[in-house]
N, C-alpha and C. Protein backbone atom coordinates (compact mmCIF):
# COMPACT_ATOMS: atom_id res chain seq x y z
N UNK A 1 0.85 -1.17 0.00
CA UNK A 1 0.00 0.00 0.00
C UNK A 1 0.90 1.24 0.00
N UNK A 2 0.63 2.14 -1.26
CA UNK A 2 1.15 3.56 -0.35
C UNK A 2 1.08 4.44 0.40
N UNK A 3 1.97 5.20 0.66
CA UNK A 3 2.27 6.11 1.74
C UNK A 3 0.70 6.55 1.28
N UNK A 4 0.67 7.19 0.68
CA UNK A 4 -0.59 8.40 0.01
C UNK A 4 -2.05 7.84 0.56
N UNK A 5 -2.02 6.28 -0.11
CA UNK A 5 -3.10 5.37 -0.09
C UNK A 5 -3.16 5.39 1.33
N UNK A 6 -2.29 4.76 2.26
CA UNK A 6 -2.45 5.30 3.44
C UNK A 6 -2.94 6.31 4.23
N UNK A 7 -2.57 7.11 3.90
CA UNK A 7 -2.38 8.73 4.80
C UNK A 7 -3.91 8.56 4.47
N UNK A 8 -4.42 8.67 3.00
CA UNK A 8 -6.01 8.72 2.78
C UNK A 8 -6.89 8.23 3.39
N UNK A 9 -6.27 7.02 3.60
CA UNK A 9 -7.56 6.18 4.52
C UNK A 9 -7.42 6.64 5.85
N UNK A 10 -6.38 6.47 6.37
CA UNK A 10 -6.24 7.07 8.41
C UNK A 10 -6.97 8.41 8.28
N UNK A 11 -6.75 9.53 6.93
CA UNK A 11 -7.70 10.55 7.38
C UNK A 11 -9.25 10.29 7.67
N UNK A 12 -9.21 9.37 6.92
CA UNK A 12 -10.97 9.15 6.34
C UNK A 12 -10.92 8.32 8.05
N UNK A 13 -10.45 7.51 9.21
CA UNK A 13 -10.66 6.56 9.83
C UNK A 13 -10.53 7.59 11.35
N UNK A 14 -9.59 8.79 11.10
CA UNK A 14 -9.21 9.77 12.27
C UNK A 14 -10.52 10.55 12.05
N UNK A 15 -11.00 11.36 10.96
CA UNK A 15 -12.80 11.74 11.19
C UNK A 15 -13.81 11.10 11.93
N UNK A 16 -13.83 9.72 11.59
CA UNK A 16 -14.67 8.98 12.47
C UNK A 16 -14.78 8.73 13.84
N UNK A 17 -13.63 8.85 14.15
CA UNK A 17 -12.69 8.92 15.63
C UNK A 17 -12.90 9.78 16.34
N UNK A 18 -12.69 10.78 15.35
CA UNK A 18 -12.71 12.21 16.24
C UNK A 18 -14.53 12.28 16.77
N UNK A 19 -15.51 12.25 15.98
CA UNK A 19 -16.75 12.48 15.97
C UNK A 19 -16.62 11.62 17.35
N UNK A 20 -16.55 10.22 17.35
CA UNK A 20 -16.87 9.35 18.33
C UNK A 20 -16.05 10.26 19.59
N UNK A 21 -14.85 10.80 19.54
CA UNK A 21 -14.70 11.45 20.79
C UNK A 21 -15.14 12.62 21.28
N UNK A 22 -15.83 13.25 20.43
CA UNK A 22 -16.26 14.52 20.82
C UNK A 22 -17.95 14.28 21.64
N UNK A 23 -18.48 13.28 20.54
CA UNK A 23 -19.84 13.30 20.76
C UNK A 23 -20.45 11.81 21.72
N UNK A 24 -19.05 11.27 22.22
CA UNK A 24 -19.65 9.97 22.88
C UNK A 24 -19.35 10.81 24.56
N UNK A 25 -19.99 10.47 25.67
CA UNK A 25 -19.56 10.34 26.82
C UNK A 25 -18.98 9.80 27.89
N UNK A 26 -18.65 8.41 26.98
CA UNK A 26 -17.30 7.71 27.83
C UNK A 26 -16.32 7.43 27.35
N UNK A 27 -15.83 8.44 27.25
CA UNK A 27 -14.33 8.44 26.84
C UNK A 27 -13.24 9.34 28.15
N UNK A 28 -12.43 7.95 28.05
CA UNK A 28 -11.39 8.54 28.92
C UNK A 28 -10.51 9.57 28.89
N UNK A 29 -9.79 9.94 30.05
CA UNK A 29 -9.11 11.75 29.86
C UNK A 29 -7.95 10.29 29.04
N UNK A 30 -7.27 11.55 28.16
CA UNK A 30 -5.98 11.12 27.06
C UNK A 30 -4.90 12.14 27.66
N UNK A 31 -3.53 11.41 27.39
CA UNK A 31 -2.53 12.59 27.73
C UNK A 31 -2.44 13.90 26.47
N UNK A 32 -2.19 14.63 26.98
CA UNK A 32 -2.56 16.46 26.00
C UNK A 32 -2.34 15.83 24.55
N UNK A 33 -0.63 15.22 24.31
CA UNK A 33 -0.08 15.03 23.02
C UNK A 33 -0.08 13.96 22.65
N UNK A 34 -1.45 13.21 22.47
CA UNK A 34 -1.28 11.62 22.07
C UNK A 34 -1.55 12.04 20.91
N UNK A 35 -1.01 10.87 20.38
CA UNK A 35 -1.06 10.23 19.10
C UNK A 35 -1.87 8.95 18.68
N UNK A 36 -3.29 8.66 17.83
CA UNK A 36 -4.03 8.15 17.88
C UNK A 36 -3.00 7.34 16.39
N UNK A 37 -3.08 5.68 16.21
CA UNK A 37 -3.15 5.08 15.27
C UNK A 37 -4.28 4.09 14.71
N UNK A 38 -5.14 4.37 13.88
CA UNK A 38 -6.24 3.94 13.88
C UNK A 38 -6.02 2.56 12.89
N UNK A 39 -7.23 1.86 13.24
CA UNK A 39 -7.13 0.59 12.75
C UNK A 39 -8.17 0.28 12.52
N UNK A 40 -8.81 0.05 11.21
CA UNK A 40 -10.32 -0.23 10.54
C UNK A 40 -10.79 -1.95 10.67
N UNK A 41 -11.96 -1.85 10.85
CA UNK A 41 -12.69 -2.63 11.07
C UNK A 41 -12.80 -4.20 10.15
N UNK A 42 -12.37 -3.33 8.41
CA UNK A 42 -12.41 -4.11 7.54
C UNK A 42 -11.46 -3.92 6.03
N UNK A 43 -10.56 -3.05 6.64
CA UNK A 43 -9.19 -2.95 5.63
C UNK A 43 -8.01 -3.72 6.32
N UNK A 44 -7.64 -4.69 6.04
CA UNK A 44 -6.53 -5.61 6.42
C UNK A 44 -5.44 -5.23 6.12
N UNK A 45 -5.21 -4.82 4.89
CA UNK A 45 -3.95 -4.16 3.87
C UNK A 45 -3.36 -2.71 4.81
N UNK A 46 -4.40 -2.30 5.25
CA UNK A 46 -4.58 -0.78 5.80
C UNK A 46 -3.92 -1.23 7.20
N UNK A 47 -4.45 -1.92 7.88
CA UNK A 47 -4.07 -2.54 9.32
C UNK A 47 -2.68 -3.02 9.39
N UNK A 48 -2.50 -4.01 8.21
CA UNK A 48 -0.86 -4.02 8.00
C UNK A 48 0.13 -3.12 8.23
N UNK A 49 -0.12 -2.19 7.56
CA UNK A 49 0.23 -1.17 6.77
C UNK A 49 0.82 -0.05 8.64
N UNK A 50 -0.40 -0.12 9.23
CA UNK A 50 -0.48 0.80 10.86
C UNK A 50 -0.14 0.25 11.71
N UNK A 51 0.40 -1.10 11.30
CA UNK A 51 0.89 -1.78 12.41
C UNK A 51 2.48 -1.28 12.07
N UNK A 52 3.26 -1.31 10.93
CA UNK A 52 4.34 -0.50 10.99
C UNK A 52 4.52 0.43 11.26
N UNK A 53 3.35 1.56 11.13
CA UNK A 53 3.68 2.74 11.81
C UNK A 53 3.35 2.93 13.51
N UNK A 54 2.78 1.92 13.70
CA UNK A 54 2.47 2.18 15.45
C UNK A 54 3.99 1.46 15.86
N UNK A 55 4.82 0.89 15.03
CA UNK A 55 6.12 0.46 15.52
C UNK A 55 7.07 1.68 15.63
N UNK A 56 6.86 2.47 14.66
CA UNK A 56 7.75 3.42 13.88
C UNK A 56 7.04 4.70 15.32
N UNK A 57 6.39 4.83 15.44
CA UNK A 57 5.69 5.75 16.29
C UNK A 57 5.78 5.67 17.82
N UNK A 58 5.87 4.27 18.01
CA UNK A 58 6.26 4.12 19.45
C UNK A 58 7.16 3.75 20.09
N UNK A 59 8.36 4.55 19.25
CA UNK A 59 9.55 4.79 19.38
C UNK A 59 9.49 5.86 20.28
N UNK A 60 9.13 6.43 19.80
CA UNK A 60 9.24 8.07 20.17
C UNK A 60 8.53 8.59 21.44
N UNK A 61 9.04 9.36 22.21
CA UNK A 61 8.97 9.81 23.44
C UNK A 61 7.61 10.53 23.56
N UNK A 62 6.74 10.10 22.89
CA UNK A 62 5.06 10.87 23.49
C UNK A 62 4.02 9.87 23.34
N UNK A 63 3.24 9.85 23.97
CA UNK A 63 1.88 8.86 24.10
C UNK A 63 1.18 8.45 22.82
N UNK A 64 1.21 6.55 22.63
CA UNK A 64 0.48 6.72 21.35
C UNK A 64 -0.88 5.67 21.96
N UNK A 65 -1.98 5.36 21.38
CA UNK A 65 -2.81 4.70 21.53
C UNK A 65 -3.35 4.42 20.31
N UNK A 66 -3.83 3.00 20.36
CA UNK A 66 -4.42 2.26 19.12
C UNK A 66 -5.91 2.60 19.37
N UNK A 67 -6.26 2.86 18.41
CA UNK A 67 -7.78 3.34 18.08
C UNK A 67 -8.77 2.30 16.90
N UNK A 68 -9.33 1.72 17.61
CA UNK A 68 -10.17 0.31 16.37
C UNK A 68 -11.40 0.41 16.68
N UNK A 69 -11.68 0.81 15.05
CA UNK A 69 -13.15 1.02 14.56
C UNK A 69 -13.90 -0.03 14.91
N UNK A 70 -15.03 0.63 15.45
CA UNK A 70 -16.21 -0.48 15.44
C UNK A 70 -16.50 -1.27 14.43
N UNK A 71 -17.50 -2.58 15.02
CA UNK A 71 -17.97 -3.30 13.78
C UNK A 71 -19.42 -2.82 13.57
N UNK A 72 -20.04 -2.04 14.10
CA UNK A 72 -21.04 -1.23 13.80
C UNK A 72 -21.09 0.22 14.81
N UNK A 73 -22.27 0.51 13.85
CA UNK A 73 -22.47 2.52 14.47
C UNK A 73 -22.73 2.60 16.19
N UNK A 74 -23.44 1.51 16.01
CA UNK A 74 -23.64 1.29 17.74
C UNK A 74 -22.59 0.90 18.60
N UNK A 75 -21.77 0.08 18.29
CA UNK A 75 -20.41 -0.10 19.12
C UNK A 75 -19.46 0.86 19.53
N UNK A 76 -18.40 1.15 20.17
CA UNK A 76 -17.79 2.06 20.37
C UNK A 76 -16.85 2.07 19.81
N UNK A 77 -15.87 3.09 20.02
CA UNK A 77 -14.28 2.52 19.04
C UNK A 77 -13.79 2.01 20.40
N UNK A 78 -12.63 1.44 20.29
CA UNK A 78 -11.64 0.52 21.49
C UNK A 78 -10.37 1.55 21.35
N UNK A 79 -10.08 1.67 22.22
CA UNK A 79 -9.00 2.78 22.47
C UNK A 79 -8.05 1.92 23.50
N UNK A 80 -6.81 1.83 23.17
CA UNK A 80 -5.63 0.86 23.42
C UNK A 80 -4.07 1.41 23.68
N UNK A 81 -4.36 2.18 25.23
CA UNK A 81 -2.70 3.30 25.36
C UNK A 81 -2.03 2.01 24.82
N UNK A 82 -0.84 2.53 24.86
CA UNK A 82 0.28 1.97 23.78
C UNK A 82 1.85 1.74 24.93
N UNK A 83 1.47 3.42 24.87
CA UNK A 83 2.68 3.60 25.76
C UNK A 83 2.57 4.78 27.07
N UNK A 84 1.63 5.07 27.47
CA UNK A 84 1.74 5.79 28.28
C UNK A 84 0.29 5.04 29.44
């Protein structure tokens, strides 16, 4: 997959995310500068793909958490600190 093909889909998967955190009410406090890596429900290639970058990412000295889309509208997303 490419970089591009990538980046496209995590935007399209971080919108969904975001909505669910703004507009759900149980969601936990996050540290200020996390870093969300999201992981879809039903792109495998895509999941591959974020599993190298949640390697590449949690290297680095700030909070990351795995973020996985529901399998429906009613479910919640699963939110998974990483490193903090």
């Amino acid at each position: 997959m490419s970089t591009k093909v990538q980046t496209d889909k995590n935007i399209e998967l971080a919108g969904k995310l975001l909505k669910y955190l703004t507009k759900s009410k149980d969601v936990p406090d996050f540290p200020q500068d996390v870093s969300f890596v999201p992981f879809s429900s039903t792109d495998k290639k895509l999941n591959e793909a974020n599993e190298e970058l949640l390697k590449s990412i949690s290297k680095e000295e700030k909070p990351v958490a795995i973020a996985e889309e529901p399998n429906t509208k009613k479910d919640s997303w699963k939110i998974i600190p990483v490193n903090f």
